[in-house]
Structures are given as structure tokens and as C-alpha cells.
C-alpha atoms as a PDB file:
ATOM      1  CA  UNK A   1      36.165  84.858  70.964  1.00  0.00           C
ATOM      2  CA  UNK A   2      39.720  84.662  69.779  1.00  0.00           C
ATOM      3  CA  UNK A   3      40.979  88.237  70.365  1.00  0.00           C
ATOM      4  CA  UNK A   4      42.491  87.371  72.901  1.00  0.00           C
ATOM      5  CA  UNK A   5      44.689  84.565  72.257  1.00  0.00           C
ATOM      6  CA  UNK A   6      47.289  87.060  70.736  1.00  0.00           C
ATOM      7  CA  UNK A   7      47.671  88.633  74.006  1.00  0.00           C
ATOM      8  CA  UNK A   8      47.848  85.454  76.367  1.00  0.00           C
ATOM      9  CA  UNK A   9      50.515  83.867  74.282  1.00  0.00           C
ATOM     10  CA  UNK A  10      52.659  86.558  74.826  1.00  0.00           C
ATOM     11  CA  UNK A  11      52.006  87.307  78.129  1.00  0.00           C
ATOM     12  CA  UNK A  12      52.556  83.716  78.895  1.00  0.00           C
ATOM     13  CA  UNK A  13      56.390  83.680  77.665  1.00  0.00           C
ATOM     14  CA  UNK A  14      56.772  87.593  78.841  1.00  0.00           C
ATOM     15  CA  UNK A  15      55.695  86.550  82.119  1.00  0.00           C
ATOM     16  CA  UNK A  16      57.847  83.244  82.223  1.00  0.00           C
ATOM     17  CA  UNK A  17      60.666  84.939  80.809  1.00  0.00           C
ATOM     18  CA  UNK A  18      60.559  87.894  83.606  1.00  0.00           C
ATOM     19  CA  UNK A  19      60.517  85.728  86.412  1.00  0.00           C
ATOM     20  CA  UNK A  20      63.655  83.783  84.434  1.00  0.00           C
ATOM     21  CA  UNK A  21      65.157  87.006  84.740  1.00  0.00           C
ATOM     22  CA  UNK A  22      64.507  87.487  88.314  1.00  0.00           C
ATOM     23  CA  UNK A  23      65.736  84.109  89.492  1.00  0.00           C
ATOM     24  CA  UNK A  24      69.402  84.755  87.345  1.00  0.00           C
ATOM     25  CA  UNK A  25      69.275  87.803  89.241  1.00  0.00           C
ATOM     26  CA  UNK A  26      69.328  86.067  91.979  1.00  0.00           C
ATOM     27  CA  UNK A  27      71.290  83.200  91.406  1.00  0.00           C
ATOM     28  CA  UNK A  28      74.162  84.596  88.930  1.00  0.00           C
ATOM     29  CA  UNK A  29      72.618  82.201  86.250  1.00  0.00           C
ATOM     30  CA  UNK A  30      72.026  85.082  83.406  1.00  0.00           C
ATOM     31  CA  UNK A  31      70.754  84.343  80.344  1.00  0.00           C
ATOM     32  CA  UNK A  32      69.801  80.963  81.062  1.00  0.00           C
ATOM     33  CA  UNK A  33      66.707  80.869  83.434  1.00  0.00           C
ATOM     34  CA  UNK A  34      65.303  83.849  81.263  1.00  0.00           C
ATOM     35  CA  UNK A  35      66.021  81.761  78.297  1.00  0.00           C
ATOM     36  CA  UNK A  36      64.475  78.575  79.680  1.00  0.00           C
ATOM     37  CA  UNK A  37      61.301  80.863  80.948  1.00  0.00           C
ATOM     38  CA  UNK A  38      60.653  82.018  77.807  1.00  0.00           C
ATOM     39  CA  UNK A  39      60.963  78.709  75.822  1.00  0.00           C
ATOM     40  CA  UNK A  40      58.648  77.421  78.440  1.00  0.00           C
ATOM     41  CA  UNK A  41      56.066  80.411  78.157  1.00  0.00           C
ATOM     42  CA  UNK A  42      56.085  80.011  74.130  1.00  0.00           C
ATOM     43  CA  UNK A  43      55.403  76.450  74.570  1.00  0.00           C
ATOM     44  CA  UNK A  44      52.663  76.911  77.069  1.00  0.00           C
ATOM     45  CA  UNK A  45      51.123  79.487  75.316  1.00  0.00           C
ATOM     46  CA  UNK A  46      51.452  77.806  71.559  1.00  0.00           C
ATOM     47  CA  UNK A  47      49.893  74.567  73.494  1.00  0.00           C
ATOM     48  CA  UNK A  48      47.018  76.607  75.377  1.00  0.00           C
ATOM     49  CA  UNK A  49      45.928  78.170  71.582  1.00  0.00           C
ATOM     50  CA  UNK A  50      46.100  75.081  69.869  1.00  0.00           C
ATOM     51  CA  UNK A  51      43.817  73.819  72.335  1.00  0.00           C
ATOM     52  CA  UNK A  52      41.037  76.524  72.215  1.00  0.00           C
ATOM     53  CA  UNK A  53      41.054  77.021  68.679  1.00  0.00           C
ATOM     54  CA  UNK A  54      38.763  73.546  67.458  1.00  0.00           C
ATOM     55  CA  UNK A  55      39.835  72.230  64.225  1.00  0.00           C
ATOM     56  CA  UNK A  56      42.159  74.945  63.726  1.00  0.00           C
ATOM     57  CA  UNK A  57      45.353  72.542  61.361  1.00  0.00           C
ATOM     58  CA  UNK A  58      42.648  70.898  58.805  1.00  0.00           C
ATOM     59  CA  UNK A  59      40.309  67.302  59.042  1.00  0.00           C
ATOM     60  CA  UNK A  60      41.118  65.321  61.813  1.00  0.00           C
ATOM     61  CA  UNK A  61      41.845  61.675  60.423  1.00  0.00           C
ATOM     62  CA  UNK A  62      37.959  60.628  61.916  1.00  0.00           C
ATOM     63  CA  UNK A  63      36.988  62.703  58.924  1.00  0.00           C
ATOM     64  CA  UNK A  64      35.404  60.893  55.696  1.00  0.00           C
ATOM     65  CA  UNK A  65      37.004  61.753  52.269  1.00  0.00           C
ATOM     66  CA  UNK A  66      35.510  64.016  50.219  1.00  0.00           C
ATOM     67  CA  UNK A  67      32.602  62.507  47.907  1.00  0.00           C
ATOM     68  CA  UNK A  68      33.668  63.262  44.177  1.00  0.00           C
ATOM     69  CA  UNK A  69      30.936  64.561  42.109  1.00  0.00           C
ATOM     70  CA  UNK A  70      29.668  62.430  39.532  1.00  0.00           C
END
């Protein structure tokens, strides 16, 4: 179920990052729209994992405290 989350995050930011490359190409803007594409892409993809992987950074504060044993 999660095999693939490796592989979308960086195709996100490889994608994002190529067509950053494209547009300085054709704007004279190098590195900086390749730059912005892939900070964008890492983000996206970092966000879109986070969200598919449930509980995946510990309790959630709706959580009870553990009961101590007597």
C-alpha cells in the first residue's frame, strides 16, 4: 500500500523541477524557476504522504493517556 509513496514524492519535485527548467529556458530566468519547481514539488509531495500515511507522527492529542498499571 505504501510502495509507492517513495516514487510519487520524487516524481512530484522531478517533475516540478523539469518544467522549472523549461520555463528558465525560456525566459532567461535560470536557476530560479527550477529552484522554485522543485521546492514546490518537495512540498507537494511531503504534504500528499503525510496525508495518506494515517497516524504516521505518534497519538493525535484526541488520544487518552496511557492507563498505568497498578
Amino acid at each position: 500500500m505504501y510502495g509507492s509513496l517513495g516514487f510519487q514524492f520524487a516524481g512530484t519535485f522531478l517533475v516540478l523541477g523539469a518544467v522549472g527548467w523549461w520555463l528558465d529556458g525560456q525566459l532567461g530566468t535560470a536557476p530560479w524557476l527550477m529552484l522554485v519547481g522543485i521546492v514546490l514539488g518537495a512540498g507537494g509531495g511531503f504534504y500528499s504522504m503525510v496525508k495518506k500515511v494515517p497516524g504516521g507522527f505518534g497519538k493525535s492529542p484526541q488520544d487518552p493517556p496511557p492507563k498505568r498499571p497498578s
